[in-house]
N, C-alpha and C. Protein backbone atom coordinates (compact mmCIF):
# COMPACT_ATOMS: atom_id res chain seq x y z
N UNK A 1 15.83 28.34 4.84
CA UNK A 1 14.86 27.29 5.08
C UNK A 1 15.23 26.09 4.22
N UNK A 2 15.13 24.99 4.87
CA UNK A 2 15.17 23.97 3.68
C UNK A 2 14.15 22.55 4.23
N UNK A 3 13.92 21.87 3.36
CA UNK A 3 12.79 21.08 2.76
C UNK A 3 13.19 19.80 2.60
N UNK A 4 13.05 18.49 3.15
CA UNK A 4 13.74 17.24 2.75
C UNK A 4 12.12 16.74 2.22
N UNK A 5 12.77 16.16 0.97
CA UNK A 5 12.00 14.93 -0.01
C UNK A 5 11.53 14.27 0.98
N UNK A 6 10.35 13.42 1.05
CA UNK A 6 10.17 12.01 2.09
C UNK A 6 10.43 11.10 1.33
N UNK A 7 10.82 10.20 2.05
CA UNK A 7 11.24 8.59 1.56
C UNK A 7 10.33 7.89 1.82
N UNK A 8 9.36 8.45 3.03
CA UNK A 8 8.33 7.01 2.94
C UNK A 8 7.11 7.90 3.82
N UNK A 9 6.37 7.49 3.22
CA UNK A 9 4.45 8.17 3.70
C UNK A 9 3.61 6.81 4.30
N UNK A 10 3.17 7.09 5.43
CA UNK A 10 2.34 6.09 6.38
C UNK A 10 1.37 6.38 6.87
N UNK A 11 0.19 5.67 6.45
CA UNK A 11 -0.82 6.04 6.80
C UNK A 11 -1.70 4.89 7.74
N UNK A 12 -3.02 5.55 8.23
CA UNK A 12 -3.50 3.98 8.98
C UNK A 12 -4.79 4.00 8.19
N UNK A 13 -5.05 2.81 8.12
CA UNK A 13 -6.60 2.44 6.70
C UNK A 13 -7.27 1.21 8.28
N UNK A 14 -8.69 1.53 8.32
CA UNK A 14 -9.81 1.22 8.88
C UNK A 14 -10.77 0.64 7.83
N UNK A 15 -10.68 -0.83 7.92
CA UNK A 15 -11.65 -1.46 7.23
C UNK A 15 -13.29 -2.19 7.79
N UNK A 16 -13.63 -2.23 7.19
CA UNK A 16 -14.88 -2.77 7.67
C UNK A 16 -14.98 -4.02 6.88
N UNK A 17 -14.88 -4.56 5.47
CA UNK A 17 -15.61 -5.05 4.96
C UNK A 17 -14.31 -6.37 4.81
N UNK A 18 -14.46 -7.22 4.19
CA UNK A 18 -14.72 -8.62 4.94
C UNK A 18 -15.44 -8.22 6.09
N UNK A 19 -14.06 -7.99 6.50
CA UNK A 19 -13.81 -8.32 8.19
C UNK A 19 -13.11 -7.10 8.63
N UNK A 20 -13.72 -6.47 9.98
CA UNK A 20 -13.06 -5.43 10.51
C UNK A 20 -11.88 -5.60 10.41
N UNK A 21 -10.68 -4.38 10.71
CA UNK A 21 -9.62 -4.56 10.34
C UNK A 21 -8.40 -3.19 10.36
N UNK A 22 -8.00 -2.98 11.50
CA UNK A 22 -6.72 -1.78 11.08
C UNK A 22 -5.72 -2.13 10.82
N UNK A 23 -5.11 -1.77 9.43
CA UNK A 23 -3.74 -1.38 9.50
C UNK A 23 -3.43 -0.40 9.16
N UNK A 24 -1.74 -0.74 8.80
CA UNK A 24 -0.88 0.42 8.60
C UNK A 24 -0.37 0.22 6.85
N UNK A 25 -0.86 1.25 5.59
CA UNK A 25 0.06 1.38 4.87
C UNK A 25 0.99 2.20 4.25
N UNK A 26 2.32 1.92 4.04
CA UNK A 26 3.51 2.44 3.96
C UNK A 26 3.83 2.60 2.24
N UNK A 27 4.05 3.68 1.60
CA UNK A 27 4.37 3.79 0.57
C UNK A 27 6.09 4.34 0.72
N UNK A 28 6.99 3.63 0.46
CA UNK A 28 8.42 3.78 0.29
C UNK A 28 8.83 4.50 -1.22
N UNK A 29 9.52 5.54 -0.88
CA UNK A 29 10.12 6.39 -2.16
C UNK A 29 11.71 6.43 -2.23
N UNK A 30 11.98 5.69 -3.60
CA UNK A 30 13.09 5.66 -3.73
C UNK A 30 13.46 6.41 -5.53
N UNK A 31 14.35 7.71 -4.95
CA UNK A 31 14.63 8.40 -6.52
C UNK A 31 15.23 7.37 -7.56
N UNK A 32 15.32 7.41 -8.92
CA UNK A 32 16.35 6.59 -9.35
C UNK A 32 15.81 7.74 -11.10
N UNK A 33 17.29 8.24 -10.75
CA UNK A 33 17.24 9.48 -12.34
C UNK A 33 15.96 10.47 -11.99
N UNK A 34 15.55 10.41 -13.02
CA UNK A 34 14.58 11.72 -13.09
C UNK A 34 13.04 10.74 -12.53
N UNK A 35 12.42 9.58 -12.20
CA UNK A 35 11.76 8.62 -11.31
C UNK A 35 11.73 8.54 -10.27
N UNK A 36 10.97 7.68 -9.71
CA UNK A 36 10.47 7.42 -8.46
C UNK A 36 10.08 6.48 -7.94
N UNK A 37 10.84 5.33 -7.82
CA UNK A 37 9.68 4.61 -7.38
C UNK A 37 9.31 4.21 -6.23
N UNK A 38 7.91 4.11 -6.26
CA UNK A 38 7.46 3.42 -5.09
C UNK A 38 7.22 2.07 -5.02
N UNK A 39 6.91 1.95 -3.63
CA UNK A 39 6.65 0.54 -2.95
C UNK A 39 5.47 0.68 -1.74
N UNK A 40 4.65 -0.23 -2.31
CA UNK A 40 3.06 -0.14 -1.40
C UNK A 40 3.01 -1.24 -0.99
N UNK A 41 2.86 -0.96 0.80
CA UNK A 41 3.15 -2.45 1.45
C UNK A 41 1.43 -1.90 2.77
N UNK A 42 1.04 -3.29 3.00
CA UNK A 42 0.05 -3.08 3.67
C UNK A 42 0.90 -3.78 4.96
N UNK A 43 0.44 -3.45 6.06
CA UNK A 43 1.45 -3.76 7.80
C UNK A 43 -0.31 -4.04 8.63
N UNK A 44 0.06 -5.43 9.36
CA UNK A 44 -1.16 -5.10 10.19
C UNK A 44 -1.73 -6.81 10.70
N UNK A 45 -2.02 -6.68 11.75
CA UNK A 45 -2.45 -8.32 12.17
C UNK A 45 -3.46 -8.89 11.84
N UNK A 46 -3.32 -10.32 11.33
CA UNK A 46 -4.03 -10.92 10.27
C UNK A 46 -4.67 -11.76 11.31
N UNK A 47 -6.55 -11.84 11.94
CA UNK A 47 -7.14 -12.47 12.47
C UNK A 47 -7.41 -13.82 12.12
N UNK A 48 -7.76 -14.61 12.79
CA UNK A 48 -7.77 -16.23 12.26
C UNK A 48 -8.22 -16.13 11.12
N UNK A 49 -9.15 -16.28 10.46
CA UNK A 49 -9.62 -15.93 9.72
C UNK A 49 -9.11 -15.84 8.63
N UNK A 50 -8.23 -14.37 8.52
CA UNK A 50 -7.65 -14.08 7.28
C UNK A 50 -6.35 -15.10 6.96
N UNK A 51 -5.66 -15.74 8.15
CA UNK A 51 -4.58 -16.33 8.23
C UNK A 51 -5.18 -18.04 7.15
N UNK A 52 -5.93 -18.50 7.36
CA UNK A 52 -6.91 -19.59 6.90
C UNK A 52 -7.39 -19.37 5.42
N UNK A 53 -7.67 -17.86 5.35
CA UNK A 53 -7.90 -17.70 3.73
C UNK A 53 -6.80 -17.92 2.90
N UNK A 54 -5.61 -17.01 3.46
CA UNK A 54 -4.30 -17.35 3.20
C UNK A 54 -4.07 -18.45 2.62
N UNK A 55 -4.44 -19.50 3.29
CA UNK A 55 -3.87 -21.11 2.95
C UNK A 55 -4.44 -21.19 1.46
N UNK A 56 -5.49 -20.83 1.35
CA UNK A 56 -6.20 -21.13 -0.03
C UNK A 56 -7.08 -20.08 -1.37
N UNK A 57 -6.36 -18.90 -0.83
CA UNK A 57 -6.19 -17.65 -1.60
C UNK A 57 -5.44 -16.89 -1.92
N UNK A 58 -4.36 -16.21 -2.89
CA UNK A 58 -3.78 -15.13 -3.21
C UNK A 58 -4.19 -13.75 -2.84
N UNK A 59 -3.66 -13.53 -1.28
CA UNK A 59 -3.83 -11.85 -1.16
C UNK A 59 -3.10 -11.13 -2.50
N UNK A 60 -1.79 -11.49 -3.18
CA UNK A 60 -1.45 -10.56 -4.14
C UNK A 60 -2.88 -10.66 -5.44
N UNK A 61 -3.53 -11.56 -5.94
CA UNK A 61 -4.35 -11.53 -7.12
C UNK A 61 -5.60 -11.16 -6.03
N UNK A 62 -5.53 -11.33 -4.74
CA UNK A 62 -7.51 -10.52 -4.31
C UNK A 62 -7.34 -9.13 -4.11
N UNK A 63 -6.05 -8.45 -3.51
CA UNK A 63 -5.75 -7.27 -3.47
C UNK A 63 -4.70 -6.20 -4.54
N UNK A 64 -3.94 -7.26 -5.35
CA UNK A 64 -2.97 -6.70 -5.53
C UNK A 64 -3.48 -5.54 -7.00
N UNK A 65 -4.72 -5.95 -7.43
CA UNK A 65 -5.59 -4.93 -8.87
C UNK A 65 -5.45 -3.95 -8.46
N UNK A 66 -6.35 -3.88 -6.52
CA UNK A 66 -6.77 -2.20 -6.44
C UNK A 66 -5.26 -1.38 -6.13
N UNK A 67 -3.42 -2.51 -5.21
CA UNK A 67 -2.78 -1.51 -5.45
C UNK A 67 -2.48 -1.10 -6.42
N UNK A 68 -2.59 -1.93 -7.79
CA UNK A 68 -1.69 -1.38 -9.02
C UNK A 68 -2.81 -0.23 -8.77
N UNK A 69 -3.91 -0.25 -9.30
CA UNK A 69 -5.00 0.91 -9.59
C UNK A 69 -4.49 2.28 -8.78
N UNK A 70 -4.01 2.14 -7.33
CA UNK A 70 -3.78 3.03 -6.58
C UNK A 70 -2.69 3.47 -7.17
N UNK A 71 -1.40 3.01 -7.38
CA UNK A 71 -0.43 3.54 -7.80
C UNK A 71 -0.18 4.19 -8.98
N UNK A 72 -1.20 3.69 -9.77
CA UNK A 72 -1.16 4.32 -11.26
C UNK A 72 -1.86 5.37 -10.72
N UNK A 73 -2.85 5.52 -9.75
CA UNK A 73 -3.41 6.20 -9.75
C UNK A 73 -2.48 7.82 -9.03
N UNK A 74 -1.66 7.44 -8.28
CA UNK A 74 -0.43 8.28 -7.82
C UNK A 74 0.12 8.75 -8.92
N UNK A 75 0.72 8.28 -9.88
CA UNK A 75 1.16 8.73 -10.51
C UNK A 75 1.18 9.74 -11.64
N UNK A 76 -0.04 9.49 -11.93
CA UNK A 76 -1.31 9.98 -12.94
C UNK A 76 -1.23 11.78 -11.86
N UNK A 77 -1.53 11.81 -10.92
CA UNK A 77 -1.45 13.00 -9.81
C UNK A 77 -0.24 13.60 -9.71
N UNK A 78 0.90 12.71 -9.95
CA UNK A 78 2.66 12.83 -10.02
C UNK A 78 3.06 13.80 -10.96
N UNK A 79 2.54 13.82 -12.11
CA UNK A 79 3.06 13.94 -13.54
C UNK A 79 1.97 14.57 -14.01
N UNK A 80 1.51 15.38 -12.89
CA UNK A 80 0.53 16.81 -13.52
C UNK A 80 1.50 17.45 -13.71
């Protein structure tokens, strides 16, 4: 029997709040030594709306707290 590592985990996230909203996010795994790292990317079509906030907001500083939070939070689960 044998077992391959994944390189990348995809999931679909259903939002409600702003603004309804599906996407897709992709966590990419790349070994490097006895590590891991990942990469957390959100995939998914941006309604007028969000495209307009864009112009005059940082998705990385409105979203980017809860990925660090998530990822530390992976990891923290990693390194039981």
């Amino acid at each position: 029997m044998e077992a391959a590592v994944p390189s990348k985990v995809t999931i679909k996230l259903e939002f409600s709040k702003p603004f309804v909203a599906r996407n897709t996010a992709e966590f990419t795994l790349v070994p490097e030594g006895a590590a891991t790292t990942v990469t957390w990317a959100m995939l998914g079509s941006r309604p007028l709306m969000m495209k307009v906030m864009g112009l005059f907001f940082s998705m990385d500083k409105m979203i980017g707290k809860d990925f660090e939070t998530g990822l530390n939070s992976l990891r923290t689960a990693a390194e039981v």
